[in-house]
N, C-alpha and C. Protein backbone atom coordinates (compact mmCIF):
# COMPACT_ATOMS: atom_id res chain seq x y z
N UNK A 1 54.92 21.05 45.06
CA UNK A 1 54.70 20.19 46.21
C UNK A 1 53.27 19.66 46.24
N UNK A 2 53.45 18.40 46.45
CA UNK A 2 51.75 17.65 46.88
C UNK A 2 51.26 17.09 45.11
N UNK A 3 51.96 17.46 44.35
CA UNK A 3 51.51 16.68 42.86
C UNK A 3 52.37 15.49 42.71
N UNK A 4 51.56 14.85 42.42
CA UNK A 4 52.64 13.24 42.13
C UNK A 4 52.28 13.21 40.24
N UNK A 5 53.10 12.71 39.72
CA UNK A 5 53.41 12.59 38.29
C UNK A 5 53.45 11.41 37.72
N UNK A 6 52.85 11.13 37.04
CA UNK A 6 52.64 9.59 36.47
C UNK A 6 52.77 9.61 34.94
N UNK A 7 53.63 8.92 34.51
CA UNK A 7 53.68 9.03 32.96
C UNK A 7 54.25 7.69 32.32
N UNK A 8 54.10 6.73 31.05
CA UNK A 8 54.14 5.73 30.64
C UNK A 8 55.84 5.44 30.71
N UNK A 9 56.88 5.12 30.94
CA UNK A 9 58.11 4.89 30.90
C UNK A 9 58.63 4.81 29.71
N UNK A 10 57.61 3.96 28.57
CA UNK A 10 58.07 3.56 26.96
C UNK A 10 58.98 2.53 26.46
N UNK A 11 58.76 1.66 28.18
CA UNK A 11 59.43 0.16 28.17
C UNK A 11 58.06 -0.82 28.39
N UNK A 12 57.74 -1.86 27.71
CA UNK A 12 56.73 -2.85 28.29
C UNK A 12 55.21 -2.07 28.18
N UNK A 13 54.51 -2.82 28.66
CA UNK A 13 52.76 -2.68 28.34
C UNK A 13 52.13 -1.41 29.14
N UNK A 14 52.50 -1.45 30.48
CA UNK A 14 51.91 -1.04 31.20
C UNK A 14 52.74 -0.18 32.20
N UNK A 15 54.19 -0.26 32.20
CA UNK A 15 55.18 0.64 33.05
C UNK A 15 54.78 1.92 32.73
N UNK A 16 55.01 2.77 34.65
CA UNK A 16 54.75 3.55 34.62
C UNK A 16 55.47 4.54 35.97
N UNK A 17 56.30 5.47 35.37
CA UNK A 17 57.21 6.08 36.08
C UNK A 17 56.18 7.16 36.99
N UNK A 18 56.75 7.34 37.97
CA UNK A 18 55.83 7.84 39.69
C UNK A 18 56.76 8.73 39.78
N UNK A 19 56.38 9.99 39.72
CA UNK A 19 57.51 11.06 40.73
C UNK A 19 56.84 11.68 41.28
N UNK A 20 57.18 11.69 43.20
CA UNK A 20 56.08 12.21 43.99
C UNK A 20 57.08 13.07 44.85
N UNK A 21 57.05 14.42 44.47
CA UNK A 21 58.64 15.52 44.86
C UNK A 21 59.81 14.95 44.16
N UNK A 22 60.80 14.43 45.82
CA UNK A 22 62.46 14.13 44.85
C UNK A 22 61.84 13.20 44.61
N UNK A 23 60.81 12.19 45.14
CA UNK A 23 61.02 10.19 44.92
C UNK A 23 60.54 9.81 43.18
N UNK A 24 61.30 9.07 43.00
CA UNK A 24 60.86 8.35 41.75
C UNK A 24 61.03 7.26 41.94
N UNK A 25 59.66 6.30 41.25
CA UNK A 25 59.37 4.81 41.23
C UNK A 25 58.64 4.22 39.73
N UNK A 26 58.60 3.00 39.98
CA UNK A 26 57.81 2.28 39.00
C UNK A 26 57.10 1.50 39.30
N UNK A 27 55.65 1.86 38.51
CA UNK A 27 54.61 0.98 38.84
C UNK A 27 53.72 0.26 37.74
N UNK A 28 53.43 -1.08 37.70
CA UNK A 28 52.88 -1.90 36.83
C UNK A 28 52.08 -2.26 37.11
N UNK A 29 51.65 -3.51 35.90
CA UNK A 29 50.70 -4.69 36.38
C UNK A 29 51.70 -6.32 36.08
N UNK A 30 51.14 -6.98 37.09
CA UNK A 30 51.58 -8.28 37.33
C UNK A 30 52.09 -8.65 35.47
N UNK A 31 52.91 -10.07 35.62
CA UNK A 31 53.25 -10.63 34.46
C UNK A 31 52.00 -11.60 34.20
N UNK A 32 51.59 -11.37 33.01
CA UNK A 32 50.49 -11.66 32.37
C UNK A 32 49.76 -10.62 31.69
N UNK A 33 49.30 -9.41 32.17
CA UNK A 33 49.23 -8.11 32.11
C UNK A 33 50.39 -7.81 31.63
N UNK A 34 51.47 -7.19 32.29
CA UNK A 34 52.09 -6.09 32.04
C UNK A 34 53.84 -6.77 32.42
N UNK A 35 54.70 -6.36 32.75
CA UNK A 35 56.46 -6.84 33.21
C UNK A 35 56.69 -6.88 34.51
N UNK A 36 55.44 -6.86 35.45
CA UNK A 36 55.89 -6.79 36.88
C UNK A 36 57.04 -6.23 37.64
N UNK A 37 57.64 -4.49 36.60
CA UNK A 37 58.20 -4.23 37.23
C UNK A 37 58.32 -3.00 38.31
N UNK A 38 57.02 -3.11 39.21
CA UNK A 38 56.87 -2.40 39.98
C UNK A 38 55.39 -3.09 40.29
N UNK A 39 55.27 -2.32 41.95
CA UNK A 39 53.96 -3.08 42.07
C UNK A 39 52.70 -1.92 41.63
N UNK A 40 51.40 -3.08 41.53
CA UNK A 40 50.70 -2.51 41.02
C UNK A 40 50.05 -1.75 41.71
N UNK A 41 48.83 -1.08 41.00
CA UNK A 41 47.84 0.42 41.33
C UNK A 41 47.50 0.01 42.68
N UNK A 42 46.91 -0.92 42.60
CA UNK A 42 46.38 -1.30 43.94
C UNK A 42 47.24 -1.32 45.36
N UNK A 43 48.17 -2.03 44.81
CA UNK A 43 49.39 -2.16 45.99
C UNK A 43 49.63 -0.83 45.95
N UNK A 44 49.65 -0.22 45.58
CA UNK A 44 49.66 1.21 45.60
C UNK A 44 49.02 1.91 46.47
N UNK A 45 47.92 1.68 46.34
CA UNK A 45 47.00 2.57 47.53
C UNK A 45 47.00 1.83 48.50
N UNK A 46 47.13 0.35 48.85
CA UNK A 46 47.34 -0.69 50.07
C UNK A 46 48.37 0.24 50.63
N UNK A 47 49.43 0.67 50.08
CA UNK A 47 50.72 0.99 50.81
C UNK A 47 50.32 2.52 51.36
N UNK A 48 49.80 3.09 50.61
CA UNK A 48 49.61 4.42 50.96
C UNK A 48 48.31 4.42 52.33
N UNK A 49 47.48 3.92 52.39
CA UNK A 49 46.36 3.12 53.52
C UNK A 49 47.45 2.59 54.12
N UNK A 50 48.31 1.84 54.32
CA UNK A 50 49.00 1.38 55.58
C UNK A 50 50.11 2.10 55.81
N UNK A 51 50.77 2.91 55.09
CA UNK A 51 52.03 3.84 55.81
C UNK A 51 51.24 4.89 56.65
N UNK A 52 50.07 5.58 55.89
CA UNK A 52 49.37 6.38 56.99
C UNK A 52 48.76 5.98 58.15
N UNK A 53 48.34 4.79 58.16
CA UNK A 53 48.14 3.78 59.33
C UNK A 53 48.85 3.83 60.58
N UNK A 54 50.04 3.68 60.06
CA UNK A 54 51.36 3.38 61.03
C UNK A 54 51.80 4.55 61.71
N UNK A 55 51.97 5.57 60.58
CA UNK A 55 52.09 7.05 60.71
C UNK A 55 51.60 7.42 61.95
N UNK A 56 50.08 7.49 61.49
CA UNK A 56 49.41 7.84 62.30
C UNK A 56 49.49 7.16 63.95
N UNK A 57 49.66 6.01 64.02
CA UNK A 57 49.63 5.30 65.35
C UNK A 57 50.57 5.83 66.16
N UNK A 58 51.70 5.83 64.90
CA UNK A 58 53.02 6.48 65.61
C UNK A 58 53.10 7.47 66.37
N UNK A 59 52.40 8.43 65.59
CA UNK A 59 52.38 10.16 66.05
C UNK A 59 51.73 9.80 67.52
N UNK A 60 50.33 9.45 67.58
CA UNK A 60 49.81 9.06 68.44
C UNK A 60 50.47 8.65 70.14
N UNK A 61 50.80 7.25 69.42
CA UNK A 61 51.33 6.61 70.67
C UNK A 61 52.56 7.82 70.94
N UNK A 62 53.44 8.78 70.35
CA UNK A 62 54.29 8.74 70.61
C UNK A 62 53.93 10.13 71.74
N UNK A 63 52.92 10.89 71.52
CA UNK A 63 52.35 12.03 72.19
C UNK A 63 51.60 11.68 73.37
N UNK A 64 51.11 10.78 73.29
CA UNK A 64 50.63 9.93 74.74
C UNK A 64 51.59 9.32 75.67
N UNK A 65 52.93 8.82 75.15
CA UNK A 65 53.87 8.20 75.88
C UNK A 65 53.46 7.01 75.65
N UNK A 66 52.87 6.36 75.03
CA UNK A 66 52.36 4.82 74.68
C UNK A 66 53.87 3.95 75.07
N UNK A 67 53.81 2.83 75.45
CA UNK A 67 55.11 2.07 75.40
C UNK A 67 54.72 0.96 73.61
N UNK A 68 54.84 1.62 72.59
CA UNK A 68 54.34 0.89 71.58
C UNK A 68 55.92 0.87 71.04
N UNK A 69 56.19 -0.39 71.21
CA UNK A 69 57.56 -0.49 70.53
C UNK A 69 57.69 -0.51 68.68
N UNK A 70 56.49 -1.32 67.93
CA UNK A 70 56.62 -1.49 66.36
C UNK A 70 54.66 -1.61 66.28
N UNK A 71 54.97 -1.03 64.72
CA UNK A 71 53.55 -1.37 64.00
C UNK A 71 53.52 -1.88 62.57
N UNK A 72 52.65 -2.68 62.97
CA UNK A 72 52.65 -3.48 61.65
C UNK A 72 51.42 -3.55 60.79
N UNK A 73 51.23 -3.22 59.67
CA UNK A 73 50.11 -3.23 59.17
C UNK A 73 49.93 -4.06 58.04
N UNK A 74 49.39 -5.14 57.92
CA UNK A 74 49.02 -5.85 56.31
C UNK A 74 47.51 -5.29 55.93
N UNK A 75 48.06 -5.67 54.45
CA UNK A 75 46.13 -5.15 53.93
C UNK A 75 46.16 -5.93 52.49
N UNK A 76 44.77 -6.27 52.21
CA UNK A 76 44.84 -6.93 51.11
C UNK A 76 43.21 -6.03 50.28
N UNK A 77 43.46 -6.08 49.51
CA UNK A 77 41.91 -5.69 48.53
C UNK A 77 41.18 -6.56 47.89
N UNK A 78 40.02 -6.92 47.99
CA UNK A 78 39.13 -7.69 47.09
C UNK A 78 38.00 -7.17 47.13
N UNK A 79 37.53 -8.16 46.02
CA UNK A 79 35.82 -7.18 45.13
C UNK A 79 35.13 -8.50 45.57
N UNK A 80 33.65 -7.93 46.65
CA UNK A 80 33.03 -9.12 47.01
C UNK A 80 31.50 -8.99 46.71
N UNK A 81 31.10 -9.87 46.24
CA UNK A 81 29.37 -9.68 45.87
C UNK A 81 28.87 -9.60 47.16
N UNK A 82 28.12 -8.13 47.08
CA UNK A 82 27.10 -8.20 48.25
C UNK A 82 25.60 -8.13 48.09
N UNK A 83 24.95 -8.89 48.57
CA UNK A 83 23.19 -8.91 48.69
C UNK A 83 22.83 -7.46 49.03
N UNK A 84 23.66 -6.95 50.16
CA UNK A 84 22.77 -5.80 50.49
C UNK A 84 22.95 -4.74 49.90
N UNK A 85 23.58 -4.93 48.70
CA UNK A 85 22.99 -3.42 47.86
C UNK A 85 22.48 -4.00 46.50
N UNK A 86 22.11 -5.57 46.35
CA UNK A 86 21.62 -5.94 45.51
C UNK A 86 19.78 -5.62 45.43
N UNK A 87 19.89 -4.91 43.93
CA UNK A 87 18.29 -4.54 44.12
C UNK A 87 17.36 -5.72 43.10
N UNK A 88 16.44 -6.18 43.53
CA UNK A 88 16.08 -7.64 43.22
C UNK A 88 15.72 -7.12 41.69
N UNK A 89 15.98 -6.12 41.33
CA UNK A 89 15.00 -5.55 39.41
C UNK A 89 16.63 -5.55 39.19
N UNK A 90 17.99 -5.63 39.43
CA UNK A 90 18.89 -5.10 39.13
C UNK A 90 19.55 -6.58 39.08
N UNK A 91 21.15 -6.59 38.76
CA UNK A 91 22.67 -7.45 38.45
C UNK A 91 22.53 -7.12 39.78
N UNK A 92 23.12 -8.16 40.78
CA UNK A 92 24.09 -7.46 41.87
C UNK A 92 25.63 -6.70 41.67
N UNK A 93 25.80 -6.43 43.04
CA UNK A 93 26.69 -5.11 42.78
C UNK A 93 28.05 -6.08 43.45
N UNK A 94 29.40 -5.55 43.49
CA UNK A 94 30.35 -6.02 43.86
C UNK A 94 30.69 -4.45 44.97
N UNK A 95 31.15 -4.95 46.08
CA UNK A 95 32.03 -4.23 47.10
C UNK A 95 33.20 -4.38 46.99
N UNK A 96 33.96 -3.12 46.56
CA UNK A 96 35.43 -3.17 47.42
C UNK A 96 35.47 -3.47 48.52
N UNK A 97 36.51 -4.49 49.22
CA UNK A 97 36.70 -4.57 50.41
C UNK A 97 38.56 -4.23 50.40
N UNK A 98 38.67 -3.40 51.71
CA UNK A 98 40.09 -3.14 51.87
C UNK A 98 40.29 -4.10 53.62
N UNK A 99 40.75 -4.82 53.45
CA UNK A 99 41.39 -5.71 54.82
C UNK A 99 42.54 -5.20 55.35
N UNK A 100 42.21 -4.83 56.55
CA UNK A 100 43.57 -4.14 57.19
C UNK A 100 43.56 -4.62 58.64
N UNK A 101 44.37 -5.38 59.08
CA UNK A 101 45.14 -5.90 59.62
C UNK A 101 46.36 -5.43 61.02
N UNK A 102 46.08 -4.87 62.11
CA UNK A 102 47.57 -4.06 62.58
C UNK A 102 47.71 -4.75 63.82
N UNK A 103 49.26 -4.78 63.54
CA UNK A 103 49.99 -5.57 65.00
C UNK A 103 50.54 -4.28 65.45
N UNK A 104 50.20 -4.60 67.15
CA UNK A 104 51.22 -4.02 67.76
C UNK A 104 51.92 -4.67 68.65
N UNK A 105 53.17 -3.50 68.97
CA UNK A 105 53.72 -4.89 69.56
C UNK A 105 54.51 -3.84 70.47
N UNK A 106 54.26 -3.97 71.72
CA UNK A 106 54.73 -2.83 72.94
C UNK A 106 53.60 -3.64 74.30
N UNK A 107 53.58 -2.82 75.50
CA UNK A 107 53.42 -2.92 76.54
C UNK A 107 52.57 -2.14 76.87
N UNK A 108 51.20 -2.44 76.16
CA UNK A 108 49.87 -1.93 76.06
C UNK A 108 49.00 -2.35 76.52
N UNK A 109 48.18 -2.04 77.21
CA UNK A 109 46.83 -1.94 78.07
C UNK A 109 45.91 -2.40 77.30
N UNK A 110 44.49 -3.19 77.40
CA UNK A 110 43.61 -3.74 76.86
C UNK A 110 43.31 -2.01 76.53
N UNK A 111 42.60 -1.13 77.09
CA UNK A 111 42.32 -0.07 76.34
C UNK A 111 42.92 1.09 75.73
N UNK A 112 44.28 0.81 76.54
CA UNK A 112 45.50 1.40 74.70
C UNK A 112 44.99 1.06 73.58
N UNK A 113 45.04 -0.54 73.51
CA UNK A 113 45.00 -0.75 72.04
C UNK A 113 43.44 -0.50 71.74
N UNK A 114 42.75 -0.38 72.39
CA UNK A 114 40.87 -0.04 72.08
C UNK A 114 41.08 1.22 71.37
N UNK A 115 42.50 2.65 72.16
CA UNK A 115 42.20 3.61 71.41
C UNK A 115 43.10 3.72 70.26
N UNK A 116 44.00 2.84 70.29
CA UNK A 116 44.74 2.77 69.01
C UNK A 116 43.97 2.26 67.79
N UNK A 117 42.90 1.69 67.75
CA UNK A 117 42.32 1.16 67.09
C UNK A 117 41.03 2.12 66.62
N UNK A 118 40.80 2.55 67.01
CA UNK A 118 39.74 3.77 67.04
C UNK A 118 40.84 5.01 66.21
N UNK A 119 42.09 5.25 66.64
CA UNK A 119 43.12 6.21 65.92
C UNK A 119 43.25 5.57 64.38
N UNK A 120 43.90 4.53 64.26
CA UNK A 120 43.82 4.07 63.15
C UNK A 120 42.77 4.50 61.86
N UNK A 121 41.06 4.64 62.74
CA UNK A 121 40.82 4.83 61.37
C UNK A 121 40.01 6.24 61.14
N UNK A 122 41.21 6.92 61.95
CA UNK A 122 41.04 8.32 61.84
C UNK A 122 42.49 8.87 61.19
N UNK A 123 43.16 7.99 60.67
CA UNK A 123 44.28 8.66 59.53
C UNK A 123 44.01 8.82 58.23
N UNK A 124 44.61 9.97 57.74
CA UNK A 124 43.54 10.74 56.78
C UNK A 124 43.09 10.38 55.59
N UNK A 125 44.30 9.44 55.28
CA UNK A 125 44.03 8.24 53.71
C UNK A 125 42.97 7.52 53.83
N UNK A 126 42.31 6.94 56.02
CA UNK A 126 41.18 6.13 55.38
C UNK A 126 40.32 7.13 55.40
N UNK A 127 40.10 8.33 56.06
CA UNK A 127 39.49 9.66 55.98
C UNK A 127 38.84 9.33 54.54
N UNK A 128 40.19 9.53 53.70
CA UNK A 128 39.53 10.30 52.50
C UNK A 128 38.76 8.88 52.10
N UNK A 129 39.34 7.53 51.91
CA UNK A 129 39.06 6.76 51.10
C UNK A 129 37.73 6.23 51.59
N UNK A 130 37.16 6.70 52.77
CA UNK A 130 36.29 5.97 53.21
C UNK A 130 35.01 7.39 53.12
N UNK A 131 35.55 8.56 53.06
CA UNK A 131 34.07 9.18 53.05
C UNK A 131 33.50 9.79 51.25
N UNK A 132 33.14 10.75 51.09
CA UNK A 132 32.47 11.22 49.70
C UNK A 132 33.76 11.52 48.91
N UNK A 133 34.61 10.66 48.47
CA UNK A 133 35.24 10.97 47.26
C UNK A 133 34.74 11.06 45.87
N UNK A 134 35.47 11.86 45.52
CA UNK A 134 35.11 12.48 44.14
C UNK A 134 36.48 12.82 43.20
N UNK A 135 36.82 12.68 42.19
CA UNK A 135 37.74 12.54 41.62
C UNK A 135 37.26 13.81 40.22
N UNK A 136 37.94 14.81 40.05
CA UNK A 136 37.94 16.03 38.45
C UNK A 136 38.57 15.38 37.70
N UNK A 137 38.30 15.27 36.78
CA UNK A 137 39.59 14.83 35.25
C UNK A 137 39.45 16.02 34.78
N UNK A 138 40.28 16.68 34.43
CA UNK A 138 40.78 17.62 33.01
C UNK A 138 41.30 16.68 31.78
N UNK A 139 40.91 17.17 30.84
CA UNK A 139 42.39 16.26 29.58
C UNK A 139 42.86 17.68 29.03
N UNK A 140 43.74 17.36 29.15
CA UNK A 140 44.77 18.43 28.62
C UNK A 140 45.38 18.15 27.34
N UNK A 141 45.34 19.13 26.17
CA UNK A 141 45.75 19.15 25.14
C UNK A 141 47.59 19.99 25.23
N UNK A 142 48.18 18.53 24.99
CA UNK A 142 49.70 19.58 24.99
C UNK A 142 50.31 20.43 23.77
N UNK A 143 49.30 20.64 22.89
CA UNK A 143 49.58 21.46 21.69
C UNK A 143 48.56 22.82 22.12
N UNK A 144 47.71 22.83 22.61
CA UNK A 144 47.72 24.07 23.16
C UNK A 144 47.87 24.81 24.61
N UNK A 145 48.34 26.32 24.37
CA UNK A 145 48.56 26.54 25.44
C UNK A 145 47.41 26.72 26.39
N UNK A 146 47.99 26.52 27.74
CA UNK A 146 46.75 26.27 28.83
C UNK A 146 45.96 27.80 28.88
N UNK A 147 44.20 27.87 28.54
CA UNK A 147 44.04 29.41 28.40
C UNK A 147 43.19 29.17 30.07
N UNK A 148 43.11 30.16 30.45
CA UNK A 148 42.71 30.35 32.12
C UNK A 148 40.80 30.61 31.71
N UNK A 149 39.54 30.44 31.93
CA UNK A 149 38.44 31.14 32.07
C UNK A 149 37.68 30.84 30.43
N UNK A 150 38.39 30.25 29.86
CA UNK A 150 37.43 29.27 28.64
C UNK A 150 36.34 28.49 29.32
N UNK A 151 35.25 29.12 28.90
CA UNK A 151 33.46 28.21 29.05
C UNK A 151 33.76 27.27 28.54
N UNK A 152 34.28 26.73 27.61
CA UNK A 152 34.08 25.81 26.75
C UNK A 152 35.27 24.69 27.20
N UNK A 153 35.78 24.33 28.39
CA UNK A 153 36.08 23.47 29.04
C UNK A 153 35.65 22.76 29.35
């Protein structure tokens, strides 16, 4: 539980089979890249940033008694040159930007939605994606067996 599995399919450039518990999917890159048959990395984490979005509003409104009938979330990603982390001896730098977007749509109070909006970006995907992430790689050799307490890792 909680490991998602990613491995090449062995159809096309870039397919790539997702099993996250029972679910299995496919994920690519656009045609030009790759067979577009699944969406890509990015849309990937867009979706995962906006189902927890919603999630979250949900839980929310639904423990408050909110009259929030639907939520809607779009999001788009782009890489934008910014000045302010450009250092004048340096290239400038490019920002991720994640655009997120949420409708609601219920019988909400100007400061419902002030705290729905404030909830939003306390669900834990932007949690993580927005504070000190850090990512381990291992590479794993599948010809040998996994030894536990090797220094030489």
């Amino acid at each position: 539980p909680g490991t998602v599995i990613v491995e090449e399919t062995g159809t096309g450039a870039f397919a790539q089979r997702i099993t996250a518990g029972t679910h299995t999917f496919i994920a690519d890159e656009p045609i030009g890249v790759g067979d577009d048959t699944g969406p890509g990395p990015y849309d990937l984490l867009l979706a995962g940033l906006g189902a927890c979005t919603s999630m979250t509003l949900r839980m929310y409104a639904d423990r408050k008694k909110l009259q929030l009938h639907h939520v809607r979330v779009a999001l788009t990603h782009s890489r934008t040159h910014s000045d302010d982390c450009a250092d004048p001896d340096e290239a400038p730098c490019k920002i991720d930007l994640i655009e997120r977007r949420i409708e609601l749509v219920g019988d909400l109070t100007t400061e419902q939605r002030a705290s729905l909006a404030v909830i939003a970006d306390r669900c834990p995907v932007h949690r993580t994606l927005a504070g000190d992430l850090r990512v381990a790689t291992t590479i794993e050799d599948p010809e040998l067996p996994p030894q536990e307490g090797r220094a030489d890792r």
